[in-house]
PDB file of N, CA and C in Angstrom:
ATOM      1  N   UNK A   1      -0.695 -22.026   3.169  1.00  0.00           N
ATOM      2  CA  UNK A   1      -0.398 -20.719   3.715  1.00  0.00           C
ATOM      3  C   UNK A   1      -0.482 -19.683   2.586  1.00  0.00           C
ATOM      4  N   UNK A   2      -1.183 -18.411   3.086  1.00  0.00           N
ATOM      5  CA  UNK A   2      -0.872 -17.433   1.645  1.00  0.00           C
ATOM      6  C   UNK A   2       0.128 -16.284   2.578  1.00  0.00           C
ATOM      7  N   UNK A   3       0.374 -15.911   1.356  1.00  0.00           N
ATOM      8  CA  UNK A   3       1.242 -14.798   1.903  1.00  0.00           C
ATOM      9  C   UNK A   3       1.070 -13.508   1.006  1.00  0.00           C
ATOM     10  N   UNK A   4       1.558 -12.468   1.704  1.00  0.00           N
ATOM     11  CA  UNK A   4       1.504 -11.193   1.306  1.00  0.00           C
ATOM     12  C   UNK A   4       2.371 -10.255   1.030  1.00  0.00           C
ATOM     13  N   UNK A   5       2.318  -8.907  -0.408  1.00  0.00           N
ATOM     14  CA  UNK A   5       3.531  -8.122  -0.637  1.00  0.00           C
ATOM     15  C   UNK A   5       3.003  -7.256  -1.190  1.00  0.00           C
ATOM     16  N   UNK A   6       3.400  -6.285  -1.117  1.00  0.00           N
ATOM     17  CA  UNK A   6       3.015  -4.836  -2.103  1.00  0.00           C
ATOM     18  C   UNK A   6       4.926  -4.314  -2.387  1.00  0.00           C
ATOM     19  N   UNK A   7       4.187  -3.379  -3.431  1.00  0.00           N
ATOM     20  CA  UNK A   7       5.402  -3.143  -4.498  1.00  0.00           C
ATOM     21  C   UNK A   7       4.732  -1.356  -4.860  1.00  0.00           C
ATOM     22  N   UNK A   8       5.304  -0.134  -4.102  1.00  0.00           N
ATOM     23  CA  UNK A   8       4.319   1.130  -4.601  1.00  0.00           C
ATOM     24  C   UNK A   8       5.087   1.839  -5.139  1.00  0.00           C
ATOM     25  N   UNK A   9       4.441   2.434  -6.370  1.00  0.00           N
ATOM     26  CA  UNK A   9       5.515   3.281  -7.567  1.00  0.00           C
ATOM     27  C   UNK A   9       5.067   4.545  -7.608  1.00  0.00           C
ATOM     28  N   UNK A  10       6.196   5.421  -7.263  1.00  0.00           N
ATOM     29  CA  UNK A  10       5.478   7.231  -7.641  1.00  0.00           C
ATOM     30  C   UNK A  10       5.655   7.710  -8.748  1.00  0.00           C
ATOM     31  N   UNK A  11       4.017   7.733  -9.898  1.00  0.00           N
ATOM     32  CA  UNK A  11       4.242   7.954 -10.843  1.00  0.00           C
ATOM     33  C   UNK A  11       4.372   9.332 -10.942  1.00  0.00           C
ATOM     34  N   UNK A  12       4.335  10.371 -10.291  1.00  0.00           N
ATOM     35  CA  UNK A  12       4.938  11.537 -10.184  1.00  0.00           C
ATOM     36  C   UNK A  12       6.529  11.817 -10.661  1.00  0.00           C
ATOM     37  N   UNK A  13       7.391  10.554 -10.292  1.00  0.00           N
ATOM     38  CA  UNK A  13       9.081  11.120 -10.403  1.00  0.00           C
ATOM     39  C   UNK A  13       9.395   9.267 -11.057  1.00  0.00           C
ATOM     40  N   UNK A  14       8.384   8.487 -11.338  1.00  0.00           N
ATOM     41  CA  UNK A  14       8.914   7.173 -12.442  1.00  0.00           C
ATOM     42  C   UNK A  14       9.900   6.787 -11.607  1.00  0.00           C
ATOM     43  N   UNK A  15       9.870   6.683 -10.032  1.00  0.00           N
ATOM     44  CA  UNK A  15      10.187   5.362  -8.930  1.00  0.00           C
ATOM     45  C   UNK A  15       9.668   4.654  -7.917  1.00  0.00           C
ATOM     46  N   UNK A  16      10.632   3.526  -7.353  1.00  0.00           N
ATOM     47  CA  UNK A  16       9.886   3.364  -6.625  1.00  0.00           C
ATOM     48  C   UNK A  16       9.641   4.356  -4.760  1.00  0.00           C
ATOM     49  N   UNK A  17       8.051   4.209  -4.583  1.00  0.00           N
ATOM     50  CA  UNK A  17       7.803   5.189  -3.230  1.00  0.00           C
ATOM     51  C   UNK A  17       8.624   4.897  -2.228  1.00  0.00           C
ATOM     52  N   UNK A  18      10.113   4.642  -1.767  1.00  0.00           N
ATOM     53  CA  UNK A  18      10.891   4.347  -0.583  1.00  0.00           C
ATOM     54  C   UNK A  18      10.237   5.134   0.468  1.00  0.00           C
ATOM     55  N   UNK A  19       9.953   4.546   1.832  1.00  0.00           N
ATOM     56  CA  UNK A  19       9.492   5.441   2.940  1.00  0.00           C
ATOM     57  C   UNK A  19       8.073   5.342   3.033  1.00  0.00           C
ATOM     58  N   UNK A  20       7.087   4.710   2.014  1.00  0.00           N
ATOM     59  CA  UNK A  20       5.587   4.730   2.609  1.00  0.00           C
ATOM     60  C   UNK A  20       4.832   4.250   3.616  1.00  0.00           C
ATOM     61  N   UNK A  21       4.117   4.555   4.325  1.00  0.00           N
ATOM     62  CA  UNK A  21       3.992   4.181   5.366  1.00  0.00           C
ATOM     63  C   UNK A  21       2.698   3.048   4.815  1.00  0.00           C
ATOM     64  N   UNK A  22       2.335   1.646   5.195  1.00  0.00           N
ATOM     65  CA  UNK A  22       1.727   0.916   4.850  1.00  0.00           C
ATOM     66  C   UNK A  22       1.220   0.183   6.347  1.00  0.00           C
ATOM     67  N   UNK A  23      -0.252   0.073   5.351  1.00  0.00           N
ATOM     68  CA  UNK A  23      -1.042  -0.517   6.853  1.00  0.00           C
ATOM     69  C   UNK A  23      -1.719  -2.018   6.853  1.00  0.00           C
ATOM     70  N   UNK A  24      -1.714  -3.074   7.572  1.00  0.00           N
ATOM     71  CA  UNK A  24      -2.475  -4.172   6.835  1.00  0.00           C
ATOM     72  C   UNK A  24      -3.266  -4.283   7.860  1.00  0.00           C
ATOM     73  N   UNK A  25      -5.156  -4.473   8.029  1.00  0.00           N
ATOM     74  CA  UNK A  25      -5.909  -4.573   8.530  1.00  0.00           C
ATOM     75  C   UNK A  25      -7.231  -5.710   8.043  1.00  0.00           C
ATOM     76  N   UNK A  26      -7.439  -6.572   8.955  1.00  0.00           N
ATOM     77  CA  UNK A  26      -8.610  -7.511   8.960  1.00  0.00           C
ATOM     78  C   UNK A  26      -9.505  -7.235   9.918  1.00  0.00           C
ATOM     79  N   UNK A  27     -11.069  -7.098   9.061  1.00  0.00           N
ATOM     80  CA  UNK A  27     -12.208  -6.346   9.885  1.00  0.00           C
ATOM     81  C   UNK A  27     -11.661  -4.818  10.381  1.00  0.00           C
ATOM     82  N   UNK A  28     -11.893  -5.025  11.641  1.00  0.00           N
ATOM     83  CA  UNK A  28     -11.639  -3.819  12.548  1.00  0.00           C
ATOM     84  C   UNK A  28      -9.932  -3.941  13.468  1.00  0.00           C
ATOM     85  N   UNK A  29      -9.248  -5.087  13.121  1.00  0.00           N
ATOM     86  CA  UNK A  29      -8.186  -5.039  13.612  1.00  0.00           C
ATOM     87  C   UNK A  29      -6.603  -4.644  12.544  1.00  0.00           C
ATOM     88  N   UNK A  30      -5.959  -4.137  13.113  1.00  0.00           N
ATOM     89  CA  UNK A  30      -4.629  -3.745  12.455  1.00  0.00           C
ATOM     90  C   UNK A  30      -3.436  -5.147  12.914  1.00  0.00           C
ATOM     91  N   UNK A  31      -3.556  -6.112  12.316  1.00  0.00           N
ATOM     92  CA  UNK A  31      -2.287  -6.748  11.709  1.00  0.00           C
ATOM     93  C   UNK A  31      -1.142  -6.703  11.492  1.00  0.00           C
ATOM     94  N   UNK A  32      -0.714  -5.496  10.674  1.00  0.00           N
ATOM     95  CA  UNK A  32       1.013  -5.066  10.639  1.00  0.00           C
ATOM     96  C   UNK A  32       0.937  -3.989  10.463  1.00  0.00           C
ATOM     97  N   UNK A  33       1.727  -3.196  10.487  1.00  0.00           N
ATOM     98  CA  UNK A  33       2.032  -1.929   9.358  1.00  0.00           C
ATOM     99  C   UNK A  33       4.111  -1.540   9.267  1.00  0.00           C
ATOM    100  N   UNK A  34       4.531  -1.276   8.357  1.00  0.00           N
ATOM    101  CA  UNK A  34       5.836  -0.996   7.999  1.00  0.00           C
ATOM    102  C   UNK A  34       5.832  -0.287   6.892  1.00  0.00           C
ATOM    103  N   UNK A  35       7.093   0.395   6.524  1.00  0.00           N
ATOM    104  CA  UNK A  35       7.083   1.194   5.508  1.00  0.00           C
ATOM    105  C   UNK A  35       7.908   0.736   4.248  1.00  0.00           C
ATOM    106  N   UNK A  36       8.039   1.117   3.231  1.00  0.00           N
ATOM    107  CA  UNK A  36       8.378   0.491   1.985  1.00  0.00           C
ATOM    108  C   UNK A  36      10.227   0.492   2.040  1.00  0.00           C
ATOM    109  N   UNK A  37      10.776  -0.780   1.336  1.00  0.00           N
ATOM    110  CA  UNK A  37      12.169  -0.129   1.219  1.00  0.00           C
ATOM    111  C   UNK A  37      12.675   0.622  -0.262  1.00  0.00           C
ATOM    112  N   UNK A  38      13.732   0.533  -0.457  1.00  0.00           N
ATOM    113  CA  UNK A  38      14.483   1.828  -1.490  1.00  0.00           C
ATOM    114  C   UNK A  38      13.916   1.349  -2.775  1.00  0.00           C
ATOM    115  N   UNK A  39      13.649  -0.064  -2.334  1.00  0.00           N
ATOM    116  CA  UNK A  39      12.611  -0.982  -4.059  1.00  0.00           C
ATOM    117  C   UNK A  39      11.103  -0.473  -4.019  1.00  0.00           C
ATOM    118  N   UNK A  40      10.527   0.142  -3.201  1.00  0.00           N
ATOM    119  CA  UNK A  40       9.417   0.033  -3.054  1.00  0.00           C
ATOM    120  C   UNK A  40       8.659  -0.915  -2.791  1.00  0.00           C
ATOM    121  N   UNK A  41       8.935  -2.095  -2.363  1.00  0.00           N
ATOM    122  CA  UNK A  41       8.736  -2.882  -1.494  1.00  0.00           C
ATOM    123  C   UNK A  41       8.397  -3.068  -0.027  1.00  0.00           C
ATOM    124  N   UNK A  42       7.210  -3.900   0.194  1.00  0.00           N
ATOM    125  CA  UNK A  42       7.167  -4.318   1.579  1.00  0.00           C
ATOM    126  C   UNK A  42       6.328  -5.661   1.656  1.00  0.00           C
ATOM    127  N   UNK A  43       7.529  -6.459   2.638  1.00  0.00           N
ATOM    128  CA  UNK A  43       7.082  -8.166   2.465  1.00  0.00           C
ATOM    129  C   UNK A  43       6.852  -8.317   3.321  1.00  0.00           C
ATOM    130  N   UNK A  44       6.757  -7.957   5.190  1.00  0.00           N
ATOM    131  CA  UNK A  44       6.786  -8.003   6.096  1.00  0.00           C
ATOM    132  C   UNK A  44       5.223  -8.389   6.620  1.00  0.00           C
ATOM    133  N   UNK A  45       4.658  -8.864   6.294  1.00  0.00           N
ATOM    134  CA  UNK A  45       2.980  -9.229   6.581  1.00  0.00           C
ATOM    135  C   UNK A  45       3.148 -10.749   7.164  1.00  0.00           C
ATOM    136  N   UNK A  46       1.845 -10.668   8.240  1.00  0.00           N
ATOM    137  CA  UNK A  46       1.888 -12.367   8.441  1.00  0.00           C
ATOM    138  C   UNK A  46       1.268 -12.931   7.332  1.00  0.00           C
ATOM    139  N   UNK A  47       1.031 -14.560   7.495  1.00  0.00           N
ATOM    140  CA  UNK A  47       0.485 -15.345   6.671  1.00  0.00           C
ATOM    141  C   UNK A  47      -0.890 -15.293   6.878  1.00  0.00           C
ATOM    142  N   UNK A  48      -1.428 -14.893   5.536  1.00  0.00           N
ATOM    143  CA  UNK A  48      -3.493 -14.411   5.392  1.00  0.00           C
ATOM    144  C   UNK A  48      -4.114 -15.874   5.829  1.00  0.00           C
ATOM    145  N   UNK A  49      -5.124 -15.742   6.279  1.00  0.00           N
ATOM    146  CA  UNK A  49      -6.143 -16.680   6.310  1.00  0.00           C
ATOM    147  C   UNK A  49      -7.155 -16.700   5.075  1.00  0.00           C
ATOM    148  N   UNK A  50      -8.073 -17.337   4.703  1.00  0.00           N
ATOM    149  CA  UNK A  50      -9.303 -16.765   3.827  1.00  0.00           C
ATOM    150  C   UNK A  50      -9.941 -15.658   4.574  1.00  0.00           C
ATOM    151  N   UNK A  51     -10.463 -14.993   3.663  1.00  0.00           N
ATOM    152  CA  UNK A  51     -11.215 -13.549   4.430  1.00  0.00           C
ATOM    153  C   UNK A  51     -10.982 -12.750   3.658  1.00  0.00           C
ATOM    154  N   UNK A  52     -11.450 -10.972   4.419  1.00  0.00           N
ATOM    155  CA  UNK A  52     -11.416  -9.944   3.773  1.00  0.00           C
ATOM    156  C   UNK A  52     -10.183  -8.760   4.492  1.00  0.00           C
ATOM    157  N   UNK A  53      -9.564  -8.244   3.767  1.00  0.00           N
ATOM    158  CA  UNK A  53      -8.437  -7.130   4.676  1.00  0.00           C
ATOM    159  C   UNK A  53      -8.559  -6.253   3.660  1.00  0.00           C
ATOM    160  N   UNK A  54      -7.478  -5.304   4.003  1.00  0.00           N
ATOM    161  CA  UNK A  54      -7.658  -3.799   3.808  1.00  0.00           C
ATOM    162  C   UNK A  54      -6.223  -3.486   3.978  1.00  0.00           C
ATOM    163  N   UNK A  55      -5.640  -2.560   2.882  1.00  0.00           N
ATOM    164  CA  UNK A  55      -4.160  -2.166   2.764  1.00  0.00           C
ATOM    165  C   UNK A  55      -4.139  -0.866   2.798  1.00  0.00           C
ATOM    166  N   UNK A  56      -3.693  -0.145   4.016  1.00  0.00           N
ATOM    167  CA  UNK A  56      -4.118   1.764   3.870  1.00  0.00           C
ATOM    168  C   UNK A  56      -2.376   2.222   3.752  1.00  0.00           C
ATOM    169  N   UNK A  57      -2.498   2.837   2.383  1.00  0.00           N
ATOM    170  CA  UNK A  57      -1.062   3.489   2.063  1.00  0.00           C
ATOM    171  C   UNK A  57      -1.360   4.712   2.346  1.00  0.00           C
ATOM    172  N   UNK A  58      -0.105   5.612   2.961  1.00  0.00           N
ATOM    173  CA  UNK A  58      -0.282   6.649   3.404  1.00  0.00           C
ATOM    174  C   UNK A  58       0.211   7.537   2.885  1.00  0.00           C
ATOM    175  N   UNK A  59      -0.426   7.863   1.086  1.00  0.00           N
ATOM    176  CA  UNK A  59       0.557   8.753   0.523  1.00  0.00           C
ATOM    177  C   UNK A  59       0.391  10.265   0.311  1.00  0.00           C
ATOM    178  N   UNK A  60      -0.049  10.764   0.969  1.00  0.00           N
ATOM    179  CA  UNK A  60      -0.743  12.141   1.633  1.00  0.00           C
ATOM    180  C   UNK A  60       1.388  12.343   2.015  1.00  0.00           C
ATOM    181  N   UNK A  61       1.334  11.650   3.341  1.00  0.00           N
ATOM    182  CA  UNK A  61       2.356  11.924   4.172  1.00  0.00           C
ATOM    183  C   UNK A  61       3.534  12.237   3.317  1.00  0.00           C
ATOM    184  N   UNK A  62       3.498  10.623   2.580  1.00  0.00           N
ATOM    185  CA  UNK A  62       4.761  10.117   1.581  1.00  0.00           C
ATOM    186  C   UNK A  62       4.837  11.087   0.607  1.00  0.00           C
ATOM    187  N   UNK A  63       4.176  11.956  -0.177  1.00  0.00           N
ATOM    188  CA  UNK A  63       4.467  13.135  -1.155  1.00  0.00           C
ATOM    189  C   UNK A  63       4.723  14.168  -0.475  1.00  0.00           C
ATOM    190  N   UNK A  64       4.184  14.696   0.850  1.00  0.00           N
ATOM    191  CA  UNK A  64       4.571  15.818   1.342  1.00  0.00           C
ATOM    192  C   UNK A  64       6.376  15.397   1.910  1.00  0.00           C
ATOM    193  N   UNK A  65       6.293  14.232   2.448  1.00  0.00           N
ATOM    194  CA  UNK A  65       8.384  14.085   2.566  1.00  0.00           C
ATOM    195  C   UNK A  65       8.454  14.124   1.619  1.00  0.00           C
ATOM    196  N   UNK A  66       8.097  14.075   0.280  1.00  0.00           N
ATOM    197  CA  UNK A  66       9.310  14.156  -1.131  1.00  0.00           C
ATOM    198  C   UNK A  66       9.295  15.527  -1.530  1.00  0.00           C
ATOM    199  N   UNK A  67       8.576  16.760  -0.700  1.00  0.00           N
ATOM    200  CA  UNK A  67       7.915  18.448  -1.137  1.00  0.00           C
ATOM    201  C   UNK A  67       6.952  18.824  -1.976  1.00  0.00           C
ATOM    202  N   UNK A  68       6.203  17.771  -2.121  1.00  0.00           N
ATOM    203  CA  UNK A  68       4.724  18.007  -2.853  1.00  0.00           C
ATOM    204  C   UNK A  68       4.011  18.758  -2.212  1.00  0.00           C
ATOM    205  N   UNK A  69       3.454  20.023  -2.364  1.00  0.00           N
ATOM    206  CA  UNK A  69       2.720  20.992  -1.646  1.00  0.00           C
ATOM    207  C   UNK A  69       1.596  20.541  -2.152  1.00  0.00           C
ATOM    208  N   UNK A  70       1.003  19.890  -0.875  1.00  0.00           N
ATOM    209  CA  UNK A  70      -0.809  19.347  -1.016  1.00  0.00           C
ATOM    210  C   UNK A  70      -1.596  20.423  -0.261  1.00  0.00           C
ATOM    211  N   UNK A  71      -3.039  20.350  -0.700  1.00  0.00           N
ATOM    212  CA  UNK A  71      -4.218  20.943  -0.131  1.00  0.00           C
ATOM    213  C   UNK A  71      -4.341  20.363   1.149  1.00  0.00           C
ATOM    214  N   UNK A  72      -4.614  21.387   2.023  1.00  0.00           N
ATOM    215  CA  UNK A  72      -5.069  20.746   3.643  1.00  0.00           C
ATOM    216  C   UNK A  72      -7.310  20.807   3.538  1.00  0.00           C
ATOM    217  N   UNK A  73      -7.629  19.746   3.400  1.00  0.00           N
ATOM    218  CA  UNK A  73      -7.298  18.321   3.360  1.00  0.00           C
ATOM    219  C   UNK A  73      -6.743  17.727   2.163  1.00  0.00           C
ATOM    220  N   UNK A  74      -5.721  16.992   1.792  1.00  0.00           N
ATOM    221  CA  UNK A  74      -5.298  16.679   0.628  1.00  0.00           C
ATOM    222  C   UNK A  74      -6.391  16.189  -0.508  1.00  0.00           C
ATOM    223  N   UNK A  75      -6.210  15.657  -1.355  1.00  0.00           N
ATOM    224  CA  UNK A  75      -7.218  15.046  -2.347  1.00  0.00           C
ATOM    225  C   UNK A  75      -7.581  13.456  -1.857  1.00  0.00           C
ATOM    226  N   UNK A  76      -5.828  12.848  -1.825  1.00  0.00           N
ATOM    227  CA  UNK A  76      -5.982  11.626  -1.367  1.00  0.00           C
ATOM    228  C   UNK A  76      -4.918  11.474  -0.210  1.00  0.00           C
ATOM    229  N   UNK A  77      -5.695  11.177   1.048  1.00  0.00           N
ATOM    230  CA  UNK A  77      -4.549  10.783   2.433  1.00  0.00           C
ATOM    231  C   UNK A  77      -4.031   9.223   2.339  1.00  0.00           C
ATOM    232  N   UNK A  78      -5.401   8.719   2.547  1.00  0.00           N
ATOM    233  CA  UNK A  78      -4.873   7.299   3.008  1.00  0.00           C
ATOM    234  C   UNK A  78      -5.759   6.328   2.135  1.00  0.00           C
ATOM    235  N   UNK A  79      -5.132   5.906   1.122  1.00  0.00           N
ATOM    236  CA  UNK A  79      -5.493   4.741   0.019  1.00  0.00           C
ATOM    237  C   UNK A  79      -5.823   3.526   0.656  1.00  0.00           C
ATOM    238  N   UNK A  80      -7.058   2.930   0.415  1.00  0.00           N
ATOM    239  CA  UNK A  80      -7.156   1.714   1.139  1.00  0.00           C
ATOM    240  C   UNK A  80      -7.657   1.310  -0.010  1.00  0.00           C
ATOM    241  N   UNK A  81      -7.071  -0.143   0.153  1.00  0.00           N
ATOM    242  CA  UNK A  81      -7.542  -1.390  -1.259  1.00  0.00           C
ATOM    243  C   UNK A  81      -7.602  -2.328  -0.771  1.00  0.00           C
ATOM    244  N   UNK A  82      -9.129  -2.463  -0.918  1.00  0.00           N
ATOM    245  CA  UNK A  82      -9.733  -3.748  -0.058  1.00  0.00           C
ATOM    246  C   UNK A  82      -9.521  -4.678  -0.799  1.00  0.00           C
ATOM    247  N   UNK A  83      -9.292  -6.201  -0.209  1.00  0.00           N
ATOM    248  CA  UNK A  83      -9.099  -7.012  -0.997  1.00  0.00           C
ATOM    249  C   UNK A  83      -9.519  -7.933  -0.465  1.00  0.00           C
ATOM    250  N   UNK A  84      -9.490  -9.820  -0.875  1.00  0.00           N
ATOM    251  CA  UNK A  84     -10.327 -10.802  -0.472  1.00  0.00           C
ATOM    252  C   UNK A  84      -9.181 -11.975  -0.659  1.00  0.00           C
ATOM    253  N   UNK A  85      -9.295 -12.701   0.466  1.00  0.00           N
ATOM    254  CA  UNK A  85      -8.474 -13.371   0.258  1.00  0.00           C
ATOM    255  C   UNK A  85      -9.019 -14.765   0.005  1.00  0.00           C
ATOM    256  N   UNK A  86      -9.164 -15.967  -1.152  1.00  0.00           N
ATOM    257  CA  UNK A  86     -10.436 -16.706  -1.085  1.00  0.00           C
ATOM    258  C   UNK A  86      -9.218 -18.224  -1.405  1.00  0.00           C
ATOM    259  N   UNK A  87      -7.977 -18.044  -1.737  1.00  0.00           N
ATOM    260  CA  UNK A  87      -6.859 -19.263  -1.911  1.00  0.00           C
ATOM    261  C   UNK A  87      -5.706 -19.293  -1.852  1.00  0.00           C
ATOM    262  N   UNK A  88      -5.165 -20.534  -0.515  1.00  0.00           N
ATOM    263  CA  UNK A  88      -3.631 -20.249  -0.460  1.00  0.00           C
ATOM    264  C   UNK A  88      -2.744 -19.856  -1.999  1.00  0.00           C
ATOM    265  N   UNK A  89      -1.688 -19.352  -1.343  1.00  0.00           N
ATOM    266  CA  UNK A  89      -0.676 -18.999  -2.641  1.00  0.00           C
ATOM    267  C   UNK A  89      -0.463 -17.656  -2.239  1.00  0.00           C
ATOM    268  N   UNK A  90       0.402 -17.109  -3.147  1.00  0.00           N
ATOM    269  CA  UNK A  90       0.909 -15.564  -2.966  1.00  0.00           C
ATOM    270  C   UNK A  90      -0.091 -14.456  -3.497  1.00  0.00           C
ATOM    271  N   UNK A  91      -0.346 -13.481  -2.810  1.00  0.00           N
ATOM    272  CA  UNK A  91      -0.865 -12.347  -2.855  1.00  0.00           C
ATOM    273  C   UNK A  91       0.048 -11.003  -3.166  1.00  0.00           C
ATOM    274  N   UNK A  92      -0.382 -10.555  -4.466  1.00  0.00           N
ATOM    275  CA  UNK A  92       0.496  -9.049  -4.637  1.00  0.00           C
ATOM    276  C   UNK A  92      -0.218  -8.177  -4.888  1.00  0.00           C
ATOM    277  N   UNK A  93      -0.101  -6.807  -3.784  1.00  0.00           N
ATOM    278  CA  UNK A  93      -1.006  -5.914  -4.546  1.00  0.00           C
ATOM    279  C   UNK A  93      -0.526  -4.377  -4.425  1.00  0.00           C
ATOM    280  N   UNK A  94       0.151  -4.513  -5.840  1.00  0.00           N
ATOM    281  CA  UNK A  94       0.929  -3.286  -6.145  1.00  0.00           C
ATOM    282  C   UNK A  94      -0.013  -1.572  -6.255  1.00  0.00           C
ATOM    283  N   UNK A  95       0.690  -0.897  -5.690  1.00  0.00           N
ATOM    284  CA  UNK A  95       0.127   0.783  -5.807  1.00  0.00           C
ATOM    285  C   UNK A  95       1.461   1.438  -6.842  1.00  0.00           C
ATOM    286  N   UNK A  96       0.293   2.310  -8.055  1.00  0.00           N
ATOM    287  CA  UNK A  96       0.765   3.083  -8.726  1.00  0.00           C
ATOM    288  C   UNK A  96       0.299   4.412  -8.061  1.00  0.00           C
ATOM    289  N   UNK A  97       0.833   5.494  -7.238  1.00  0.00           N
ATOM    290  CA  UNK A  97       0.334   6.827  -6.655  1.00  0.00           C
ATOM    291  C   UNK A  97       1.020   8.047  -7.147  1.00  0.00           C
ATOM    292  N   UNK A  98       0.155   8.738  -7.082  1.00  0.00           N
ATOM    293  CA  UNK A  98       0.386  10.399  -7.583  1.00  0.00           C
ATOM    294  C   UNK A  98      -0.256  11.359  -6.290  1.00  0.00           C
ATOM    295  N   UNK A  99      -0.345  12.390  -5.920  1.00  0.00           N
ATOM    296  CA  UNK A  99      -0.956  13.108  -5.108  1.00  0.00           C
ATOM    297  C   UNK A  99      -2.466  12.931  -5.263  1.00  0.00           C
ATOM    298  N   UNK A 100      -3.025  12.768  -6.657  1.00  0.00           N
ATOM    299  CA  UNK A 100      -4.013  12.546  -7.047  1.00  0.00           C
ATOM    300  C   UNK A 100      -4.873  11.865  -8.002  1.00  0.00           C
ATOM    301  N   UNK A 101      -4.221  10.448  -8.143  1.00  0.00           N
ATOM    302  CA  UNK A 101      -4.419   9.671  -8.822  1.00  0.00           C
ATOM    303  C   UNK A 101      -3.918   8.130  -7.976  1.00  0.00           C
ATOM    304  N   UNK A 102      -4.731   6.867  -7.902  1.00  0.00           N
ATOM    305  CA  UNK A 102      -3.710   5.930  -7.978  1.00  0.00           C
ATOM    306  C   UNK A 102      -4.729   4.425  -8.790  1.00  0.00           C
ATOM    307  N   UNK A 103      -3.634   3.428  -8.920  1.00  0.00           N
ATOM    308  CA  UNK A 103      -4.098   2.575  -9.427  1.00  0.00           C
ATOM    309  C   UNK A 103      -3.419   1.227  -9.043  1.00  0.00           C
ATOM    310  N   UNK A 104      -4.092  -0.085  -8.798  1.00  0.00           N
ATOM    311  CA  UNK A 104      -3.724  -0.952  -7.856  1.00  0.00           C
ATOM    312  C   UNK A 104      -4.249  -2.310  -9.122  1.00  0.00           C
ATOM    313  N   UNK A 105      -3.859  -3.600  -8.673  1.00  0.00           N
ATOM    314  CA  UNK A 105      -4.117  -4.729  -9.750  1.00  0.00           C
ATOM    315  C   UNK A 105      -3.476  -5.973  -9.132  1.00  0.00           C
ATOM    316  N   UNK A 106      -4.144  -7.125  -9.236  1.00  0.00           N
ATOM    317  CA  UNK A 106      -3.243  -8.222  -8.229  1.00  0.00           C
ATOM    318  C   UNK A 106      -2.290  -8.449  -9.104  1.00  0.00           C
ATOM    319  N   UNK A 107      -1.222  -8.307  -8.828  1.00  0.00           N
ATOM    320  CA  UNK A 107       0.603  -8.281  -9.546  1.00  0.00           C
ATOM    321  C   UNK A 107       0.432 -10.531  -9.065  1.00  0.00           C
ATOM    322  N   UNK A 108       2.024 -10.184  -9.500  1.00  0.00           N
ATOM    323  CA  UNK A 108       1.971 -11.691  -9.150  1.00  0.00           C
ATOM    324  C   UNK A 108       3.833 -11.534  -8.590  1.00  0.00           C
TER     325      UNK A 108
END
């Protein structure tokens, strides 16, 4: 079985993003979605198969609740980090986000 977690940090204010809205999608179908807790955390995913999915963080939304005055259309809405899933075991794939910057890396 593999399993799945993300961990998203706003390097804007050096915590973690509580409240992001997170999406998990395989192919053309949506899978889960939930939002992060006060850790920036979210473990709530089923168990991956091999294959390909897609993680759309929604931090457009998530900076405008913290009063980040973004551009309409923002720079960045909805972060997706495609990823591959090719062997059981745990999957982590942490977001570092800014209004306009982010950066992602398989964590462990």
């Amino acid at each position: 079985m593999t399993t799945l977690s993300t961990h998203v940090l706003d390097t804007t204010s050096g915590r973690p993003a509580q409240g992001m809205r997170v999406m998990l999608w395989s192919a053309d179908s949506l899978l889960a979605e939930g939002e992060t807790n006060a850790d920036g955390r979210l473990r709530e995913f089923p168990a991956l198969e091999q294959g390909a999915y897609t993680l759309g963080f929604h931090v457009a939304d998530y900076f405008r609740a913290q009063g980040a005055e973004l551009p309409d259309p923002p720079f960045l809405d909805v972060v997706p980090i495609h990823f591959g899933v090719s062997a059981q075991g745990h999957y982590h794939v942490p977001l570092l986000a800014s209004p306009y910057a982010y950066s992602t890396y398989r964590g462990s």
